[in-house]
Structure formats: C-alpha cells, structure tokens
Protein backbone atom coordinates (compact mmCIF):
# COMPACT_ATOMS: atom_id res chain seq x y z
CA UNK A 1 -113.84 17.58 -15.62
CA UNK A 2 -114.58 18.51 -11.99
CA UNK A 3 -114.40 14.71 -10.83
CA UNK A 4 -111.48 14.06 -12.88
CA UNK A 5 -109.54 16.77 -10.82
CA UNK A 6 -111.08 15.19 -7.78
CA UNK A 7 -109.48 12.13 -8.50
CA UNK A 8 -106.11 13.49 -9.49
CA UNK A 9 -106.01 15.28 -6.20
CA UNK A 10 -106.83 12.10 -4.21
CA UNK A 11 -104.26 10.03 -5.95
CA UNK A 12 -101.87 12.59 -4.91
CA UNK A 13 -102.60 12.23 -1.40
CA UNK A 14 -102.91 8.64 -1.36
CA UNK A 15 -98.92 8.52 -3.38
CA UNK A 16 -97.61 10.85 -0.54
CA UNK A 17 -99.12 8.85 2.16
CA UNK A 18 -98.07 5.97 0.83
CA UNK A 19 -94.44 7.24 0.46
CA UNK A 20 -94.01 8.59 3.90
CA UNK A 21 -95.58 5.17 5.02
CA UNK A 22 -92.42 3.39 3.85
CA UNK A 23 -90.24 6.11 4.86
CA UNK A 24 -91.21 4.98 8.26
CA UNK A 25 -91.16 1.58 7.81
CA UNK A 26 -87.34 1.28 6.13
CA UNK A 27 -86.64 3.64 9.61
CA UNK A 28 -88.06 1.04 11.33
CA UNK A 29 -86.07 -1.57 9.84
CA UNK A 30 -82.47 -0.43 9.72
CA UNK A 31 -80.31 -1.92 12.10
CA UNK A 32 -80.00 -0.05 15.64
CA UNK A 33 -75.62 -0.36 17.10
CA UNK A 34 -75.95 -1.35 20.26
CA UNK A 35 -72.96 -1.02 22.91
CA UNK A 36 -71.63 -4.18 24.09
CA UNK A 37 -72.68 -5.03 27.01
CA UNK A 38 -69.68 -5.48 29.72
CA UNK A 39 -70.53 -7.97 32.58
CA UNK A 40 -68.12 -7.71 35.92
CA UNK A 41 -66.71 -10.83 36.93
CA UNK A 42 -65.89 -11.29 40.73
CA UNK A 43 -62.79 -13.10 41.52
CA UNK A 44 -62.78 -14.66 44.65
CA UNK A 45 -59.83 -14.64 46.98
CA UNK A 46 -58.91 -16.78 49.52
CA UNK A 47 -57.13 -16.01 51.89
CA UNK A 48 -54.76 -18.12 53.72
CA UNK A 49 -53.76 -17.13 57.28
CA UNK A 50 -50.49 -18.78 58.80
CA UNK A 51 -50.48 -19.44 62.34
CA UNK A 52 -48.52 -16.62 64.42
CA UNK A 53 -44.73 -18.06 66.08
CA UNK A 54 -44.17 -17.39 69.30
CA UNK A 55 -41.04 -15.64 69.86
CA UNK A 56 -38.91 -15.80 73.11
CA UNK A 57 -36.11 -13.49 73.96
CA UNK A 58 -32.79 -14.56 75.32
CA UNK A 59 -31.26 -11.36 77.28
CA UNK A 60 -28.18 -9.77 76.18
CA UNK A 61 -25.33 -10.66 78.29
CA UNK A 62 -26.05 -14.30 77.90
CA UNK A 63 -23.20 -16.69 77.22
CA UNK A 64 -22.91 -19.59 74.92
CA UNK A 65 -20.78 -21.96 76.20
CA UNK A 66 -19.09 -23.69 72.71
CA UNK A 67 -16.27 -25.61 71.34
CA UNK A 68 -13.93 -24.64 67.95
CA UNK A 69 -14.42 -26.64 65.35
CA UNK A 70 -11.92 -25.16 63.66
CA UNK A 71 -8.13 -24.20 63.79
CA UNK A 72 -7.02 -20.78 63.31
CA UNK A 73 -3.87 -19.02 63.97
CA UNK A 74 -2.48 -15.19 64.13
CA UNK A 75 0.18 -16.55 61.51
CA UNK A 76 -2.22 -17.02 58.75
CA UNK A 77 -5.66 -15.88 59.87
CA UNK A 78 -6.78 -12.59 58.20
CA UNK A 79 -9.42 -10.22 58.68
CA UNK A 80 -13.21 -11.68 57.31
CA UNK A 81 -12.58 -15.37 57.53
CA UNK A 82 -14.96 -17.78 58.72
CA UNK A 83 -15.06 -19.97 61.53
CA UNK A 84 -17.44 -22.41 63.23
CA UNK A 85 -17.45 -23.35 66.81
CA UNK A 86 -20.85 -25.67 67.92
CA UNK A 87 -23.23 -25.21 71.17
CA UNK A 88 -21.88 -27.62 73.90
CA UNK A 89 -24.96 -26.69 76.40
CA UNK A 90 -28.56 -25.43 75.55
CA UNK A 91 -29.75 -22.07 75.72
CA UNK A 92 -32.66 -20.86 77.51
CA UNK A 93 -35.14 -17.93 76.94
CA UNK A 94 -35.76 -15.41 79.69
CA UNK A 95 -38.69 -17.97 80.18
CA UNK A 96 -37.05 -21.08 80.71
CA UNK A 97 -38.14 -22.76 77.04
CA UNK A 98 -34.88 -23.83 74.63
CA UNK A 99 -34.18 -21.64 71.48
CA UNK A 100 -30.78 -22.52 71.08
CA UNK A 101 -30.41 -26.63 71.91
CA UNK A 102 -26.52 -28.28 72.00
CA UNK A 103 -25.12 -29.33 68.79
CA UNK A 104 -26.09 -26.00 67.22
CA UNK A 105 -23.39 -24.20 64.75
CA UNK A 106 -22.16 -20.74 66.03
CA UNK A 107 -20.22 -18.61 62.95
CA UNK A 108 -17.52 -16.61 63.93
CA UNK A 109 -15.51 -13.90 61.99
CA UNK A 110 -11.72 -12.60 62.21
CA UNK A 111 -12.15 -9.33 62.91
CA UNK A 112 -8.31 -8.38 63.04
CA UNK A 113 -5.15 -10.69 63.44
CA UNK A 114 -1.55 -9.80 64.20
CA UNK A 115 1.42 -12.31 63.95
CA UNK A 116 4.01 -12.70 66.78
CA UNK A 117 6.53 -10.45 66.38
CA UNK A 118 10.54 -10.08 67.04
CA UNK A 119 10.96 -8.56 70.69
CA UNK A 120 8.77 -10.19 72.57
CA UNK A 121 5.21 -9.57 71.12
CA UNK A 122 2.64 -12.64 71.01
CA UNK A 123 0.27 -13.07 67.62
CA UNK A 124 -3.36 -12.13 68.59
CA UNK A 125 -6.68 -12.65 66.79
CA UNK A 126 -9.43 -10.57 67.11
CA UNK A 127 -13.09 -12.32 66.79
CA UNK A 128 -16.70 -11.35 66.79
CA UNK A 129 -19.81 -13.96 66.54
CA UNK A 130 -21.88 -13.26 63.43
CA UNK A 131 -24.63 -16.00 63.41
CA UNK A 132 -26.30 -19.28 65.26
CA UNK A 133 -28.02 -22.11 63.02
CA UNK A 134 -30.34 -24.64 64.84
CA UNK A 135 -29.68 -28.43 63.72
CA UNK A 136 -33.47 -27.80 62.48
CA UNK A 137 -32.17 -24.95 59.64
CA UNK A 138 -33.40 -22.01 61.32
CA UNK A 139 -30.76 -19.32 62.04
CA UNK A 140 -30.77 -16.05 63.32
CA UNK A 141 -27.92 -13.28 63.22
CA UNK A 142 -26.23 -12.64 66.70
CA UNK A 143 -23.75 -10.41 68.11
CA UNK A 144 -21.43 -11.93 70.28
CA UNK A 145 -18.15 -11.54 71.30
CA UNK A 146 -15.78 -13.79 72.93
CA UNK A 147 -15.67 -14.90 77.09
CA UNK A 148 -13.97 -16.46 79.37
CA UNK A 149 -15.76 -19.41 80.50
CA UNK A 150 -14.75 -19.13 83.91
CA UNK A 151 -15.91 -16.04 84.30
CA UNK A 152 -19.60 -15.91 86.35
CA UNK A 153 -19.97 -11.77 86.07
CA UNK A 154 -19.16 -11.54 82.99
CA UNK A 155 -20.92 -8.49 81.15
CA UNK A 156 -21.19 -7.21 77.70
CA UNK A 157 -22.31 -3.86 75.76
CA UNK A 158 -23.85 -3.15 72.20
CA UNK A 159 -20.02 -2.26 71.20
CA UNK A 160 -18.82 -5.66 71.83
CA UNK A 161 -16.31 -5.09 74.73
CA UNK A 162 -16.60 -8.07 76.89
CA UNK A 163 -15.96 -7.93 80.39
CA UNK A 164 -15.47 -9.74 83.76
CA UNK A 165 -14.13 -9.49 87.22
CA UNK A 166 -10.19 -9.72 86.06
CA UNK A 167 -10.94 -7.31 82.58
CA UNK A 168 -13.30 -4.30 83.13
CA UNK A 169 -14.82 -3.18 79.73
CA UNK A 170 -11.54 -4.22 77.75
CA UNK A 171 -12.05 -5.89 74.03
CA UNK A 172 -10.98 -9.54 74.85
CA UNK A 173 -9.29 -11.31 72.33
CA UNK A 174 -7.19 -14.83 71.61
CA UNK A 175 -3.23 -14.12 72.71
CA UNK A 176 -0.52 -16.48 71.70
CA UNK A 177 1.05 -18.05 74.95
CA UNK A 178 -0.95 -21.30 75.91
CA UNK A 179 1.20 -24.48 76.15
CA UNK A 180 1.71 -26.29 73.60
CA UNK A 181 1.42 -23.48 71.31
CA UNK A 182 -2.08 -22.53 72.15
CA UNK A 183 -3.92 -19.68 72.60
CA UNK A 184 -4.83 -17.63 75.98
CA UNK A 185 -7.73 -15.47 76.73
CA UNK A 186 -6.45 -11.76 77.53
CA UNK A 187 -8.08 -8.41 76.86
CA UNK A 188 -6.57 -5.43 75.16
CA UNK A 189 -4.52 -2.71 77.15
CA UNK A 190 -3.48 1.07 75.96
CA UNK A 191 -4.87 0.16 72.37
CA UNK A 192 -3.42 -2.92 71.85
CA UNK A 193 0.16 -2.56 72.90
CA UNK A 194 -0.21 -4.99 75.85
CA UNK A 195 -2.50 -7.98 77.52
CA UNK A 196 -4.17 -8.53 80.59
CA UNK A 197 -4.66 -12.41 81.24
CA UNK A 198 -7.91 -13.68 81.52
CA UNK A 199 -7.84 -16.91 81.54
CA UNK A 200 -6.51 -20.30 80.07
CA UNK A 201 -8.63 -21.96 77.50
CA UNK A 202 -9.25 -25.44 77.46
CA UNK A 203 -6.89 -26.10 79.60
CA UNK A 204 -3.86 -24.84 78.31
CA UNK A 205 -1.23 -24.93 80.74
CA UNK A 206 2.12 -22.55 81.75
CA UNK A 207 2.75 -19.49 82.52
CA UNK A 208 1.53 -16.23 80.67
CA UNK A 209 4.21 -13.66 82.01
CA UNK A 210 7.11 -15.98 80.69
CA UNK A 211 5.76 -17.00 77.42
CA UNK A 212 4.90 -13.69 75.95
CA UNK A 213 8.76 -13.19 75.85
CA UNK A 214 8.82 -15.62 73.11
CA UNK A 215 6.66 -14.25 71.16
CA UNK A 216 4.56 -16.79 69.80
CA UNK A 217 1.73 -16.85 68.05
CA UNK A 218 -2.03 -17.69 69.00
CA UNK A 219 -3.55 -20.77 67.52
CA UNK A 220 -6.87 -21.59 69.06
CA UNK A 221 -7.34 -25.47 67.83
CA UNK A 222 -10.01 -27.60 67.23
CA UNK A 223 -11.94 -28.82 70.23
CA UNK A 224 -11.06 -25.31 71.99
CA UNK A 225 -14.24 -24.20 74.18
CA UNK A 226 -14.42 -21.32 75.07
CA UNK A 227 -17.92 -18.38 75.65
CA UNK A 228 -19.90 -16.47 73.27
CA UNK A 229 -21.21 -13.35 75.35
CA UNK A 230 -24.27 -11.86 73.87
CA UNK A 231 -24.23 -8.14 73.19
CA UNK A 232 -27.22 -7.63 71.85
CA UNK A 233 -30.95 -9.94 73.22
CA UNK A 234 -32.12 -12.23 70.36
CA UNK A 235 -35.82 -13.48 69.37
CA UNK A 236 -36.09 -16.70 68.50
CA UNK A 237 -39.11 -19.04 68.16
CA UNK A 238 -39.49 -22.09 70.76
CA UNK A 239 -36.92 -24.94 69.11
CA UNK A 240 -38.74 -27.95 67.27
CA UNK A 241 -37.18 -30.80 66.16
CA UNK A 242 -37.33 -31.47 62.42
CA UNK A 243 -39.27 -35.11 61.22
CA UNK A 244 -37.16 -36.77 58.90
C-alpha cells in the first residue's frame, strides 16, 4: 500500500515536470516580432562650381556715342514706345578693357512727346535709355539720357538731367526745328515753356531762332547720331565674342 502511494506521488511529479517542460519549450518556439531594421543611405552630392566673371565698371557720366535706327516724331510718338539706336564706337571700362564693343543695340523709351502747336511752339520728344544688348546676347539695364555729341564736359546726375557747357543741369530733349524737318538738341527752360539750343544733330542745318516760329515738329530719323550720357556706372563682364 505504502509503495503504491510512493509511486502515485512520483508519477505526479514526473507529469508536472514534464508539463512545465513543454510549457517552456512552446515559449521557446513561438515566433519573436522583430522591428525592421532601417539602413541610412548616403546620397552623394556633387557639387559643381562655375568659374567667377570678372566684372568691370564703366563710370557714370560716360557717353555712348550712337546712331537711330529708327524714326520717330512728336506728331505720332507717345509716351512708352520703343526705340533702338546702335553703338557707333566701343566703350571702355574705367580699366581700359571693352564691355560695350560697336554694333551693340541701345533701347530707348519716349518718355513724353508734345506735337507742334499753333503760335509758334515746336513738337518735342522726351527720351530716356532703358537698356544695352552686346551682339554676343548679353544685356544689361542702363540709365541714360540723351547728349549732345559735341559736347566734351558734358555731365549727368542719378535724375537724368543732362548737362554741358551751353545747358547747366537742364533735361535735354529732341526739339522740332532742324532742316529738313529734323530734329535739334535743346534743353528745357521754366518747365517746358521754352528751349535753349544745344546743338544740331547730324548735321541738320538752319537756324533755330527762325524756325521755332513755324512750329514744326521734331522727327529725329534714321541714321541720326547723337550721345547716350550715363547717369548711373554699370558692371559688365569683359566682352567675348560668341563661336558660331
């Protein structure tokens, strides 16, 4: 009886050990989740470095000496149209290298125009110079108003009032007058009611003081040179010719 108790009780034990054997062992063997792993990926750049242009300045006060390509006149021109004029003679930097060779393409604007009028009063046009564009493509906004070429001293300011040893620091504009039915270079007196003469462009003949009795009205015509005064300095880079 005592042994068959014995053996009861060891069965027991053996069972539970047995059952917390595979306890352990189906803990073993379930599946563990593991996070994904994420692996960083460098990207590598390159970096491309451009060469740095050399800029040289060309000083305010400068002129451009250029002719019209166009034809405009005080009897139809009107305030923001376009006209081109092109570079007769190159244009140096402060450092003696060309920015601005000859056959470039100056852009002018209308800034005002007035047709002639009964009693005596000529047409005038009012200009300003907007932009320059190298035969190469490159261009470069300017302000520049118009000059007399005959002019040596002749100054600018920021404003663009041109001026020179006949007009001190008056807005110089085109005046109807020249021969032919041309154009004369004056500059604005007592806000506009009058003109000083500064000069004959392209060598328009006659006299001033007569004509403006007439009352005609400016037309500056193709092939008309006349200056571009700088009124502000301008950066450009060294000019290159462009390889077909």
């Amino acid at each position: 009886m005592k042994n068959s108790l014995n053996f009861k009780f060891l069965t027991a034990i053996l069972a539970m050990v047995f059952v917390f054997s595979a306890t352990d062992v189906f803990a073993q063997r379930r599946p563990v989740k593991r996070k994904p792993v994420i692996r960083k990926t460098t990207v590598k750049r390159t970096i491309v470095t451009r060469p740095t242009v050399r800029l040289y300045t060309v000083e305010d006060g400068q002129t451009l000496r250029v002719r019209m390509n166009d034809t405009i006149s005080s009897k139809t021109a009107r305030s923001g149209d376009r006209f081109t004029a092109t570079v007769t003679e190159p244009v140096y930097s402060n450092t003696g290298v060309i920015v601005i060779p000859t056959g470039s393409t100056v852009t002018g604007r209308v800034d005002s125009a007035r047709a002639a009028k009964k009693g005596g009063d000529p047409g005038t046009i009012d200009v300003s110079f907007v932009e320059v564009r190298l035969p190469n493509g490159t261009r470069r906004a300017i302000n520049g108003s118009l000059t007399d070429l005959q002019t040596k001293d002749a100054k600018s300011d920021p404003e663009g009032t041109a001026s020179g040893d006949k007009m001190k620091n008056r807005k110089i504009i085109f005046i109807g007058g020249g021969a032919g039915g041309g154009a004369i270079l004056g500059g604005l007196i007592g806000g506009g009611k009058g003109a000083l003469i500064g000069g004959i462009l392209g060598g328009l003949g006659g006299l001033a003081g007569e004509r403006f009795t007439k009352g005609e009205d400016a037309e500056v015509k193709s092939g008309t040179e006349f200056g571009v005064i700088l009124n502000q300095s301008i950066s450009m880079p060294k000019f290159e010719e462009v390889n077909p």
